[in-house]
Protein backbone atom coordinates (compact mmCIF):
# COMPACT_ATOMS: atom_id res chain seq x y z
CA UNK A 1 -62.78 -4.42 -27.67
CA UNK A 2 -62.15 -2.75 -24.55
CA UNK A 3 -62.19 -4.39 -21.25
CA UNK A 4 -62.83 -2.28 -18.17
CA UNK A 5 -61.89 -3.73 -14.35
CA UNK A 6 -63.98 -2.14 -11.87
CA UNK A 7 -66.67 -1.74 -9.64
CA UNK A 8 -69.68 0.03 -10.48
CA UNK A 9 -69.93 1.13 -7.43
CA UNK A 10 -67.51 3.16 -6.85
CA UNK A 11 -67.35 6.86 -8.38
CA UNK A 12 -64.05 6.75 -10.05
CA UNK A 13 -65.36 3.46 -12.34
CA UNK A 14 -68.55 4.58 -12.73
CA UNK A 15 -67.08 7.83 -14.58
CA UNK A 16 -65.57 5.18 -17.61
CA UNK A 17 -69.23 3.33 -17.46
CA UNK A 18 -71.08 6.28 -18.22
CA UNK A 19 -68.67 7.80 -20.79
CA UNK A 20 -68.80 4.89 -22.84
CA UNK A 21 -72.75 5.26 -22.69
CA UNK A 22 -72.40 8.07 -23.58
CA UNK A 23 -70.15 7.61 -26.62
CA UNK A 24 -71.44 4.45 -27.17
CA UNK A 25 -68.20 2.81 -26.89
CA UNK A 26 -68.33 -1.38 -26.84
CA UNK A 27 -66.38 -2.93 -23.82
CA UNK A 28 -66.52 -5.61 -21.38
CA UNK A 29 -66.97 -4.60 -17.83
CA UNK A 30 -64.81 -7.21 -15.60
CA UNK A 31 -65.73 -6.84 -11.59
CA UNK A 32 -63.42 -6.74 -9.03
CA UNK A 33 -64.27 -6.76 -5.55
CA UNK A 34 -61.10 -4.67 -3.56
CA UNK A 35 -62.76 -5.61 -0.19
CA UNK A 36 -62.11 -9.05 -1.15
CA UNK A 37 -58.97 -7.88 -2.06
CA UNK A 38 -58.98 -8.92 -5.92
CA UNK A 39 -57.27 -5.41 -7.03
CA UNK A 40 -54.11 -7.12 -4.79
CA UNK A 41 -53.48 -9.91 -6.72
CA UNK A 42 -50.42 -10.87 -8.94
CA UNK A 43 -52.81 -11.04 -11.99
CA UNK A 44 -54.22 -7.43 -11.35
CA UNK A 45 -51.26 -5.84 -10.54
CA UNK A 46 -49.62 -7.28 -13.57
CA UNK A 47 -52.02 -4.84 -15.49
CA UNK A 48 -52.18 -2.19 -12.81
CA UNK A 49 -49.32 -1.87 -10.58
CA UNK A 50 -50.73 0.87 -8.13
CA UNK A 51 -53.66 -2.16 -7.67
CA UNK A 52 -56.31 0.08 -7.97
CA UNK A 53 -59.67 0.16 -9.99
CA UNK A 54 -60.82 1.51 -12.75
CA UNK A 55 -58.13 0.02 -14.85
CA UNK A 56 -58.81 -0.20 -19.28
CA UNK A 57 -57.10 -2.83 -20.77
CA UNK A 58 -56.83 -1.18 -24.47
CA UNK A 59 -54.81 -4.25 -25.96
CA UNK A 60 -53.23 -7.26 -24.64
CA UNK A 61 -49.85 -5.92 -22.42
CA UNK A 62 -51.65 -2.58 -22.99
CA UNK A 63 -53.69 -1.09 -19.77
CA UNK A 64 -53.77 2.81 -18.85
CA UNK A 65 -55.33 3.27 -15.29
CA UNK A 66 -56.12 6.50 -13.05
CA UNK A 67 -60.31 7.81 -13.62
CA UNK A 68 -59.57 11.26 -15.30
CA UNK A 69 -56.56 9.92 -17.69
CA UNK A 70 -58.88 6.93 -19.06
CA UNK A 71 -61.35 9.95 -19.55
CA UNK A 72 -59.37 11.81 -21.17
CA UNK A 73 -58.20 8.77 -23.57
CA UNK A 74 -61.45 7.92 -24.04
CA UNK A 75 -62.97 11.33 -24.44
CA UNK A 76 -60.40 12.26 -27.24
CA UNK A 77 -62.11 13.52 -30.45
CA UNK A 78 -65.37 13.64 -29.26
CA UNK A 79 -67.98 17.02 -27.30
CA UNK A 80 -67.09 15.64 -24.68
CA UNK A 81 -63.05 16.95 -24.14
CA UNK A 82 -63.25 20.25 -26.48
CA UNK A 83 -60.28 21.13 -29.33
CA UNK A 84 -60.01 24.51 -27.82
CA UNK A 85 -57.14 25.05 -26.14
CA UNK A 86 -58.28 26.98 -23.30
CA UNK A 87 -61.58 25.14 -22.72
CA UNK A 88 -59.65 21.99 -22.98
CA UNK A 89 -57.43 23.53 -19.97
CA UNK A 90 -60.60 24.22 -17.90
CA UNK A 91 -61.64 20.81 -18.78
CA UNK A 92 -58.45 19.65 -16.83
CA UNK A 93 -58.70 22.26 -13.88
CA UNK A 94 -61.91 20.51 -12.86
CA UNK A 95 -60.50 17.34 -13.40
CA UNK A 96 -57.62 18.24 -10.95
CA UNK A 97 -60.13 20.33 -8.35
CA UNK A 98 -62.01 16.83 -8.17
CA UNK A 99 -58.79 14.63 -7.42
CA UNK A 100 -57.62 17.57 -4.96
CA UNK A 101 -60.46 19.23 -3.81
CA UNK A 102 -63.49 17.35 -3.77
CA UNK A 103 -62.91 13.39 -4.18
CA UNK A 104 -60.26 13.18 -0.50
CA UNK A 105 -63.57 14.82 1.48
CA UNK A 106 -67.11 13.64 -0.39
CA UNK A 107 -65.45 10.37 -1.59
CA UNK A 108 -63.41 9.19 1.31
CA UNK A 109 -66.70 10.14 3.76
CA UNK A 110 -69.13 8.31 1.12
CA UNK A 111 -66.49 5.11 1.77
CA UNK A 112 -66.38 5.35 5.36
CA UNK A 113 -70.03 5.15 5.90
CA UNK A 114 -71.25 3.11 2.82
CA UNK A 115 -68.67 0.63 2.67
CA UNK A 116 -66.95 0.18 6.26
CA UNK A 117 -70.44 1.25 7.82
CA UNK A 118 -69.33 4.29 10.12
CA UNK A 119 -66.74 2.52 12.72
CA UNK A 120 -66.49 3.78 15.53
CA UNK A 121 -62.44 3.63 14.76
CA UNK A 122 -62.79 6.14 11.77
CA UNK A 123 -66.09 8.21 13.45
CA UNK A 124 -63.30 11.35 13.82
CA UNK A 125 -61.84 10.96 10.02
CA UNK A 126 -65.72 11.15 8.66
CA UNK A 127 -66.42 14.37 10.45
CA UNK A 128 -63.62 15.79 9.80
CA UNK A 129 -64.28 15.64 6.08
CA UNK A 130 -67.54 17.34 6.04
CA UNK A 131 -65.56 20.88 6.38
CA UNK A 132 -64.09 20.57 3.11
CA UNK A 133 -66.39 18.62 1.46
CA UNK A 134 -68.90 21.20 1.83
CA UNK A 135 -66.17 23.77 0.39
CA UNK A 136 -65.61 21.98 -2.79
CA UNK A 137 -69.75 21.51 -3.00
CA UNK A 138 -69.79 25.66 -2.29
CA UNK A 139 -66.88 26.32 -4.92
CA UNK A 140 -69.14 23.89 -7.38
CA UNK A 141 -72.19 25.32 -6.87
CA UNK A 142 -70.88 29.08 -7.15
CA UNK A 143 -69.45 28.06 -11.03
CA UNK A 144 -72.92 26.76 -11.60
CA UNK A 145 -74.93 29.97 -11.31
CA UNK A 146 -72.70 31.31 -13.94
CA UNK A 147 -72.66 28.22 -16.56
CA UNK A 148 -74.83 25.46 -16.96
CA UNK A 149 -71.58 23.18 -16.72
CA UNK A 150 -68.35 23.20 -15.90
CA UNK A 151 -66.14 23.80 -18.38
CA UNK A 152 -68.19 25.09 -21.29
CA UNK A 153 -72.27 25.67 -21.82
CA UNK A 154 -72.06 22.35 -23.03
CA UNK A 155 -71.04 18.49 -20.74
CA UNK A 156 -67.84 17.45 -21.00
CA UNK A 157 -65.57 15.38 -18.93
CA UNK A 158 -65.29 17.89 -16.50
CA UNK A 159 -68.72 17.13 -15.82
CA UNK A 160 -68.65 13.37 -15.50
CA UNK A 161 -65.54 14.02 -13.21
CA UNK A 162 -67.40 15.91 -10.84
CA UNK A 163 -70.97 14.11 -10.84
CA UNK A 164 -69.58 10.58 -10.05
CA UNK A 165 -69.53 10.90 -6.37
CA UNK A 166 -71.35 14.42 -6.04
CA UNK A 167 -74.66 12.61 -6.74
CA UNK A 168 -74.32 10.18 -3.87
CA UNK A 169 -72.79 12.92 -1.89
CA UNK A 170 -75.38 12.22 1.07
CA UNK A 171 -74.41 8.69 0.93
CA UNK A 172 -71.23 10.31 2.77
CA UNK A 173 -73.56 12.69 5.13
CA UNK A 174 -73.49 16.04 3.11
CA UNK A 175 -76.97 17.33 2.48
CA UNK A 176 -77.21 18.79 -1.03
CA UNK A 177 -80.46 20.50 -0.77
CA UNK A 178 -78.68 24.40 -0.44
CA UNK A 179 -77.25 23.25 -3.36
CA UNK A 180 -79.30 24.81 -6.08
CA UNK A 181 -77.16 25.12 -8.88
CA UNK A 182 -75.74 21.54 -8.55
CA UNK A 183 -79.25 20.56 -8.32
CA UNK A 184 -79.98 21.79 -11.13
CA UNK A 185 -77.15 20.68 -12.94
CA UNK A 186 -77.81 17.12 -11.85
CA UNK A 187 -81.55 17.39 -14.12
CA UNK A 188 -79.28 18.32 -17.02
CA UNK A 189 -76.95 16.39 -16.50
CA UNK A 190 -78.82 12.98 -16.68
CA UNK A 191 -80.81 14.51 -19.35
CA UNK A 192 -77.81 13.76 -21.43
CA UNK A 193 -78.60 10.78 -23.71
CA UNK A 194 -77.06 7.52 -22.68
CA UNK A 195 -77.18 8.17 -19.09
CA UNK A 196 -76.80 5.55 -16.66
CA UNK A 197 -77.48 5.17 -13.10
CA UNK A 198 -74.60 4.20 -10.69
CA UNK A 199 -75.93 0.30 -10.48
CA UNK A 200 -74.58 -3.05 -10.53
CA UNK A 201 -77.43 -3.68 -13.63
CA UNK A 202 -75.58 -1.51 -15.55
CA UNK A 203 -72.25 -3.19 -15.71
């Protein structure tokens, strides 16, 4: 069975959570805290040297970390990461447009005011990443008029890249509601069966 490390919490773990829903994939979902510093330890980094979460331990000595590569690993086979080869390239040009794009601004802001709690210290950082938050939302939203998701008419991991932290977005200060599109996709999107919400019940 698969063991997951994480918080679900945090965007980037909640993606593998919902996934396995989704595919109804068994695993055990370990916590770690990382503001107690338990992603730091000899143990951890042992199975993830770049001490971050999520981490999937696949088989003992056997762990493959970084959100959007367990996706893919996970997604493999399955509607959810097409055979085509083109579609499967969109599939990954989202992926990428989240890590580059979108996750630096609407992540990193989300972090700044949920977990640290706005310091006064970081008060410049956090507005500064409204600009291009707001960008990647407006690039997101434009796609969306055009196709009910991403990468295809139908969810993939594309999707579950992008609607990890997009959905708490305004847990980092960017209002959504000119957001129609994403709006919209958000109904479909948890319309999918298995969904689950981004809580600690859930893990």
């Amino acid at each position: 069975m698969f063991k997951v490390y994480g918080d679900i919490l945090s965007g980037n773990c909640y993606k593998i959570k919902i996934l396995m829903s989704f595919l109804e994939i068994p695993h055990e979902w370990i916590h770690v805290d990382i503001l107690a510093g338990e992603s730091h330890t000899s143990i951890f980094k042992d199975k993830n040297p770049n001490e971050r979460i999520p981490t999937l331990e696949i088989s003992a000595d056997n762990y493959l970390w970084e959100s959007n590569a367990i996706l893919n690993y996970l997604a493999d086979g399955s509607t959810f990461l097409p055979n085509d080869k083109l579609l499967r390239a969109r599939v990954l040009q989202w992926q990428f447009f989240e890590q580059y794009s979108h996750e630096p601004y609407i992540a990193t802001a989300r972090y700044i005011n949920k977990y640290l709690g706005l310091p006064e210290d970081r008060k410049a950082e956090y507005d500064g990443k409204q600009e291009g938050g707001h960008k990647a939302l407006a690039v997101m939203d434009k796609q969306l008029a055009k196709t009910p998701f991403f990468a295809s008419d139908s969810p993939s991991i594309a999707d579950i890249s992008l609607y990890a932290y997009t959905h708490v977005a305004e847990e980092g200060g960017f209002d959504l509601s000119n957001y129609k599109n994403i709006l919209r996709w958000f109904n479909d999107f948890e319309a999918i069966p298995g969904y689950l919400t981004m809580d600690t019940n859930n893990a």
